[in-house]
N, C-alpha and C. Protein backbone atom coordinates (compact mmCIF):
# COMPACT_ATOMS: atom_id res chain seq x y z
N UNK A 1 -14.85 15.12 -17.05
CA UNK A 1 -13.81 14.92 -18.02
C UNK A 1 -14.02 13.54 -18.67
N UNK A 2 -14.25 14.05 -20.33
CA UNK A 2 -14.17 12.52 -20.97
C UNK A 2 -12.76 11.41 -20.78
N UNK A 3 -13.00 10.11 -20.60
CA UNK A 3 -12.01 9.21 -20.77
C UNK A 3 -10.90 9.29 -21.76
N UNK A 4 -9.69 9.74 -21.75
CA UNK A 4 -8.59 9.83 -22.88
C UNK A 4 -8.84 8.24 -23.55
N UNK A 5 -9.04 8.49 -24.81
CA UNK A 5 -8.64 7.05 -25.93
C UNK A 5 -7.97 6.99 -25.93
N UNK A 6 -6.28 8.05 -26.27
CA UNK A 6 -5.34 7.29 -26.56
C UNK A 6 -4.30 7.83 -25.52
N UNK A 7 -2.88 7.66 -25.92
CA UNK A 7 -1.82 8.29 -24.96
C UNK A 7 -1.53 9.80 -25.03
N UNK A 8 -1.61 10.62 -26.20
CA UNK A 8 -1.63 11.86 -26.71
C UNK A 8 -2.96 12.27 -26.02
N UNK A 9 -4.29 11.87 -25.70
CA UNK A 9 -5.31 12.45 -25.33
C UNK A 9 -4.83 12.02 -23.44
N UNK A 10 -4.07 11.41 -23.23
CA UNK A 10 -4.31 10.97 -21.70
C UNK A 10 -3.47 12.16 -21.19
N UNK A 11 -2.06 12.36 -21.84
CA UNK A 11 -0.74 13.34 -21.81
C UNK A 11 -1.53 14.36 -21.77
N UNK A 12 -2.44 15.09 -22.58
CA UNK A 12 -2.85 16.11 -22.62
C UNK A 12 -3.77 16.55 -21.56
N UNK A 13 -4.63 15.07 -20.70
CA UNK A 13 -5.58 15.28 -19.76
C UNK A 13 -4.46 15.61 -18.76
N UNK A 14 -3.78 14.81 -18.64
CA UNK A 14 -3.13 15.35 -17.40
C UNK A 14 -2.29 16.84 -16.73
N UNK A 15 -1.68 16.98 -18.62
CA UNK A 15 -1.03 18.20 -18.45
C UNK A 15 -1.99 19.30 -18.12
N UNK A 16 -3.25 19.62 -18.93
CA UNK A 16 -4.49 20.53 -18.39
C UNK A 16 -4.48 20.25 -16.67
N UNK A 17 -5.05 19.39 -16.84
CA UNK A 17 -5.37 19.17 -14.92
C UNK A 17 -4.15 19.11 -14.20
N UNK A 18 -3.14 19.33 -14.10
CA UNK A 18 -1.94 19.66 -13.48
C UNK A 18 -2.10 21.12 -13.26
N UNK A 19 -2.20 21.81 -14.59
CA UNK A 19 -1.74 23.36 -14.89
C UNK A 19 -3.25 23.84 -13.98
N UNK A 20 -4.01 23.48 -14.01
CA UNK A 20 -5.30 23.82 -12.92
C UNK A 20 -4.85 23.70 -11.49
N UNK A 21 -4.22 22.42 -10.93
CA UNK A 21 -4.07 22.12 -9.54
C UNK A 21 -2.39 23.08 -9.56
N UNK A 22 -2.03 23.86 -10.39
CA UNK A 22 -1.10 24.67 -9.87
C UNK A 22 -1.50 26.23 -9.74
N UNK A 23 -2.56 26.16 -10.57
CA UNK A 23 -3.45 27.53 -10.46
C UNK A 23 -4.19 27.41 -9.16
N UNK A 24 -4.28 26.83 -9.01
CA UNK A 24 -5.11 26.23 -7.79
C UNK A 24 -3.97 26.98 -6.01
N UNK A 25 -2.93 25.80 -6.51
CA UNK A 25 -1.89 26.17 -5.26
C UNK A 25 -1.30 27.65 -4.92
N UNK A 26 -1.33 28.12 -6.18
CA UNK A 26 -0.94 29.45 -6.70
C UNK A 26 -1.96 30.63 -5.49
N UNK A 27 -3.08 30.24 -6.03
CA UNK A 27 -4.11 30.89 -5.13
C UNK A 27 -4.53 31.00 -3.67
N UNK A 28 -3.58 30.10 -2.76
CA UNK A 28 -3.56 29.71 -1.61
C UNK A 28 -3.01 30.75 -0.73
N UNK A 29 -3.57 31.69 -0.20
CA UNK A 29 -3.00 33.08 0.53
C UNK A 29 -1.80 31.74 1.69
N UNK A 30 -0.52 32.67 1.81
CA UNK A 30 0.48 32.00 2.40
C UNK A 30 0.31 31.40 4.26
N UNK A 31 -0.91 32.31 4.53
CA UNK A 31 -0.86 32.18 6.03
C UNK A 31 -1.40 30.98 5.91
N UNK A 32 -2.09 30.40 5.32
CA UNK A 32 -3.43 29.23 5.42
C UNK A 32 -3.01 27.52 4.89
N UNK A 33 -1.43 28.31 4.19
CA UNK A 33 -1.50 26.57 3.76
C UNK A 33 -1.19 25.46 4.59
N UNK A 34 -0.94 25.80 5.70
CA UNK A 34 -0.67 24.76 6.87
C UNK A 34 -1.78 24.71 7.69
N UNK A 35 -2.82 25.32 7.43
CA UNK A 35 -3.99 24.94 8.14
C UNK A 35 -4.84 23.49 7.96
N UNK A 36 -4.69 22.81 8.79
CA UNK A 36 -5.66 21.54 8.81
C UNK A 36 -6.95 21.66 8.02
N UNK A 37 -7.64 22.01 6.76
CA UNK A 37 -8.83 22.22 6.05
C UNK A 37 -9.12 21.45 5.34
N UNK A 38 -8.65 20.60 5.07
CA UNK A 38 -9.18 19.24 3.83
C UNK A 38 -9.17 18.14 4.77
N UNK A 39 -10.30 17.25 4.33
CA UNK A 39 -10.08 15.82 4.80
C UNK A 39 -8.98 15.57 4.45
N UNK A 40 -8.41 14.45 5.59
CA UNK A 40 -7.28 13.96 5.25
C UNK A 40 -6.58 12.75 4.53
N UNK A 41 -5.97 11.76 4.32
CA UNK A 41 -6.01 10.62 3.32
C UNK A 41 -6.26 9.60 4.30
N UNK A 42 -6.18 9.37 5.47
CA UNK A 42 -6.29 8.45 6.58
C UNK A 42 -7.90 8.73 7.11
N UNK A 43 -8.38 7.70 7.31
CA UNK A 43 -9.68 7.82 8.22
C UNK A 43 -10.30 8.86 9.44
N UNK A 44 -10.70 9.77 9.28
CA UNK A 44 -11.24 10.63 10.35
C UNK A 44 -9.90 11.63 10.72
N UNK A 45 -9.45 11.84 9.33
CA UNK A 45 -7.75 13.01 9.63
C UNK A 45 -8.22 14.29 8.67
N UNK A 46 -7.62 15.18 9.12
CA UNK A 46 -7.23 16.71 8.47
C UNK A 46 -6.26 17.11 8.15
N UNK A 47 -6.12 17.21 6.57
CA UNK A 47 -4.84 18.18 5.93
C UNK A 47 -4.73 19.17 6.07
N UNK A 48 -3.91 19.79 5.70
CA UNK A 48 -3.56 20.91 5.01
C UNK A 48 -3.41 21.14 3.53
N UNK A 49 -3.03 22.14 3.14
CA UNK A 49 -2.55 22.13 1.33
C UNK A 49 -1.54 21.92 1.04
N UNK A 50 -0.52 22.30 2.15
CA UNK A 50 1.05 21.27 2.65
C UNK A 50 1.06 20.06 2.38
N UNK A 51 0.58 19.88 3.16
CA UNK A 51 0.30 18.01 3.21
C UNK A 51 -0.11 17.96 2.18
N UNK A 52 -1.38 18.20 1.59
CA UNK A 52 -2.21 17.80 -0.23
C UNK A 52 -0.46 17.78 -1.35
N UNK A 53 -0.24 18.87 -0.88
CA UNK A 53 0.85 18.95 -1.87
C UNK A 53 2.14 18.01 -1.89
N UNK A 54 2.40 17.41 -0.14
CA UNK A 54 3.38 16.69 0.00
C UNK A 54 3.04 15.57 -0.30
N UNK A 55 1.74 15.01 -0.44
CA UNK A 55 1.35 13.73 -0.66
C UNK A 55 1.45 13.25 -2.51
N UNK A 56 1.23 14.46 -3.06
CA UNK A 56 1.80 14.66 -4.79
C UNK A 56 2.84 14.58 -4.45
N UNK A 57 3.80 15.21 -4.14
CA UNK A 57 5.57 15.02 -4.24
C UNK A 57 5.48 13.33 -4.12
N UNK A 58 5.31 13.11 -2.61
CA UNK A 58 5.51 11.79 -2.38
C UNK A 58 5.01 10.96 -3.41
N UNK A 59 3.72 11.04 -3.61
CA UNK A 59 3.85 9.55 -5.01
C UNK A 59 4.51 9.50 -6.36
N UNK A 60 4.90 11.27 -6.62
CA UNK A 60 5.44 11.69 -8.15
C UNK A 60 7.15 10.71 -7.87
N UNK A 61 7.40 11.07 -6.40
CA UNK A 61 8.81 10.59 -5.88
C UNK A 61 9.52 9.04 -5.75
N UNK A 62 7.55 8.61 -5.58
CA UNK A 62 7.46 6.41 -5.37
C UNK A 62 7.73 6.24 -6.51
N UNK A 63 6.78 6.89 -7.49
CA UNK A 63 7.11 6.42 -8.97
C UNK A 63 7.79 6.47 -9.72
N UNK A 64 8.97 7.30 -9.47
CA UNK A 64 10.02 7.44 -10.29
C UNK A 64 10.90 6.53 -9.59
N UNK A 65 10.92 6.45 -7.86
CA UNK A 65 11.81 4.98 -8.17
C UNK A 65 11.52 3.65 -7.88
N UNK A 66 9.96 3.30 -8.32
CA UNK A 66 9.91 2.08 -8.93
C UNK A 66 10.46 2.01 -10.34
N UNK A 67 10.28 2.84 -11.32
CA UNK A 67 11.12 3.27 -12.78
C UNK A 67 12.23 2.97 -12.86
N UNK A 68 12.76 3.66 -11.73
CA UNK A 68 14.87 3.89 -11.45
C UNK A 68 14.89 1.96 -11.04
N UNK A 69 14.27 1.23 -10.12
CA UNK A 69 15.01 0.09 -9.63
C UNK A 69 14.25 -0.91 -10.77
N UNK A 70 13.11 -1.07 -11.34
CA UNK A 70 12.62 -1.80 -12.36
C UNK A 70 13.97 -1.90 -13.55
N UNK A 71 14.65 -0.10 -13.86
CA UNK A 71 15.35 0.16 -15.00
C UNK A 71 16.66 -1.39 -14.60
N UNK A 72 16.94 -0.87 -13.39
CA UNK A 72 17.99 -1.41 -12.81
C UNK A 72 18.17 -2.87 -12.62
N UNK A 73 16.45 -3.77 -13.16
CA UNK A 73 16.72 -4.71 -12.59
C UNK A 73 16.21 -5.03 -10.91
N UNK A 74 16.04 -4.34 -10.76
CA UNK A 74 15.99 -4.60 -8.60
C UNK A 74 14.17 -4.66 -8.13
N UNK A 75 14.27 -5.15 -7.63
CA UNK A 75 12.92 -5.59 -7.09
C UNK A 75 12.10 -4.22 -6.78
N UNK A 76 11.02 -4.31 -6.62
CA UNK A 76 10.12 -3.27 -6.28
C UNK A 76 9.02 -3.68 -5.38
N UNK A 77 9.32 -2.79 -4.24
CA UNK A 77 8.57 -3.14 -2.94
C UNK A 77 7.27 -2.52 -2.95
N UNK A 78 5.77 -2.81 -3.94
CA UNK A 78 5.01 -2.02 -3.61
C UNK A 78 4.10 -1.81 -2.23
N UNK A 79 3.38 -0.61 -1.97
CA UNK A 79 3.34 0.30 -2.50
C UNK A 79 4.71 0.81 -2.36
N UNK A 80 5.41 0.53 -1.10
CA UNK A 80 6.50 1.40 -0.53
C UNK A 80 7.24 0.39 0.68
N UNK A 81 8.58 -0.06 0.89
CA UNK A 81 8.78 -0.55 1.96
C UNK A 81 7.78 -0.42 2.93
N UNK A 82 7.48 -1.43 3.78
CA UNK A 82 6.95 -1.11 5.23
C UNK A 82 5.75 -1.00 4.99
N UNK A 83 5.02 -0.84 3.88
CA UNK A 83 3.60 -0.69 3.48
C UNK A 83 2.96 -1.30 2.57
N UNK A 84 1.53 -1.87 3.07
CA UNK A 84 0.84 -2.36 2.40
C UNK A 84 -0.09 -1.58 1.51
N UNK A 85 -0.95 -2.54 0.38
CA UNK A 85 -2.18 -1.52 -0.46
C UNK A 85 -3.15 -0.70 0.35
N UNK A 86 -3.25 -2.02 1.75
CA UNK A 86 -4.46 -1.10 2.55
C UNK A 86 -4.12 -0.38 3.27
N UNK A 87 -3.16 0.01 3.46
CA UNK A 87 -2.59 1.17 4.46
C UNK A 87 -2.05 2.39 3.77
N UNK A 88 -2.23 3.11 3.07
CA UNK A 88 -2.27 3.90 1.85
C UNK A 88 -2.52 5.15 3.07
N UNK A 89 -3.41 5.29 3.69
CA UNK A 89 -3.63 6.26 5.20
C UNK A 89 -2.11 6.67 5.68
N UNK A 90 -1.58 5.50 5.98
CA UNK A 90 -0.36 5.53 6.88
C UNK A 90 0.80 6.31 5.85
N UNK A 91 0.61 5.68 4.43
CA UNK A 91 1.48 6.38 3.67
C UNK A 91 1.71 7.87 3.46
N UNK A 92 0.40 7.86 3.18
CA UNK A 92 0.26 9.48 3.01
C UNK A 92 0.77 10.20 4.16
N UNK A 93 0.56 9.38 5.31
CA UNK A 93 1.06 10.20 6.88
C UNK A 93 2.55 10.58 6.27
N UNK A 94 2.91 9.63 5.97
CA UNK A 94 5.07 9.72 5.80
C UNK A 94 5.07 10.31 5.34
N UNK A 95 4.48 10.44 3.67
CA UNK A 95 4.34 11.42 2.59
C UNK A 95 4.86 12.65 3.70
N UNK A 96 3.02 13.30 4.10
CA UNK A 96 3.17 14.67 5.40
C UNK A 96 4.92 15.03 5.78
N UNK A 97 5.04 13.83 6.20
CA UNK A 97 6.27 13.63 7.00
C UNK A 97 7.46 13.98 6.60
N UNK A 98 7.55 13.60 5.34
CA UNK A 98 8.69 13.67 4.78
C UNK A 98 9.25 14.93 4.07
N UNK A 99 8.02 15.58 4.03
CA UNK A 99 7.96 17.00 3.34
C UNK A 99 7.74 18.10 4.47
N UNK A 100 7.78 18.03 5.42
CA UNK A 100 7.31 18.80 6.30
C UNK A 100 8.00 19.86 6.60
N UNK A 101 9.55 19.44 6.50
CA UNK A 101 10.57 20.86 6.46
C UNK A 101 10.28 21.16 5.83
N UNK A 102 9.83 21.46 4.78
CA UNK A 102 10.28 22.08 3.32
C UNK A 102 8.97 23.43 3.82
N UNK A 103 9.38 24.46 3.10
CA UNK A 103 8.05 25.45 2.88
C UNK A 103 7.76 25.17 1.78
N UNK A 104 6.04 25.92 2.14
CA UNK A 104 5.02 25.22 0.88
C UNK A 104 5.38 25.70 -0.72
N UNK A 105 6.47 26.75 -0.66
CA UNK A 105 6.83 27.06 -2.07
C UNK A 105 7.76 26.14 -2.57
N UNK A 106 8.80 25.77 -1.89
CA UNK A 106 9.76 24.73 -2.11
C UNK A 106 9.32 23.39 -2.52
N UNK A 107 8.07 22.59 -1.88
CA UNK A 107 7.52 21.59 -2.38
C UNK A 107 6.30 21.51 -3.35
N UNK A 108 6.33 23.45 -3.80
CA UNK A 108 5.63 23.01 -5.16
C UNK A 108 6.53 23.04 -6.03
N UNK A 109 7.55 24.00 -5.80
CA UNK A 109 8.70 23.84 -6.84
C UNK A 109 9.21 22.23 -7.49
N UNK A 110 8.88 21.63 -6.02
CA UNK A 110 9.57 19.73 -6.26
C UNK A 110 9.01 19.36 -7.13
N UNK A 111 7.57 19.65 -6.91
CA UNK A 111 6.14 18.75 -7.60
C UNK A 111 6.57 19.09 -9.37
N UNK A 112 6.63 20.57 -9.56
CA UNK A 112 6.51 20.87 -10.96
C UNK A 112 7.68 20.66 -11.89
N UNK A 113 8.75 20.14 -10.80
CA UNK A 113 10.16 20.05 -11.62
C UNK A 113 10.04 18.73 -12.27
């Protein structure tokens, strides 16, 4: 994929490659998405497509409220309370974590809303 020049070409890269990684999730027979099959975001770990997917919720979720407390005025703890840049591993763990009740239809529903 060429580099977007402008903001209309970046909007558009992303919206394509979104609508792929939902064709993508779409295609995931239901027994398998909790299977450990992808490297994981932490050193020597295994996802799932759960997890892949909870780890999108989770940053779509950081970034909207660094947005919400920036709007507000209020400080912004990057990446995330409690976490540093280099521990991005550990994050993604919570990410897992935090989404873990949810079934895998419910947290694509999150992602695309």
């Amino acid at each position: 994929m060429a580099v977007p020049q402008d903001k209309a070409a970046l909007l558009a890269a992303i919206d394509g490659e979104f609508s792929k990684l939902c064709k993508e999730f779409a295609q995931v027979p239901a027994a398998v998405v909790d299977e450990p099959s992808l490297p994981g975001h932490a050193k020597d770990t295994m996802m799932s497509v759960n997890n892949l997917a909870a780890y999108l919720l989770g940053w779509n979720e950081l970034v909207l409220k660094w947005l919400a407390r920036d709007a507000a005025g209020e400080p912004i703890d990057f990446p995330e309370t409690g976490f540093k840049w280099n521990e991005l591993g550990r994050l993604a763990q919570k990410f897992y974590h935090d989404y873990e009740a949810l079934p895998f239809t419910q947290v694509i529903e999150r992602l695309i809303a």
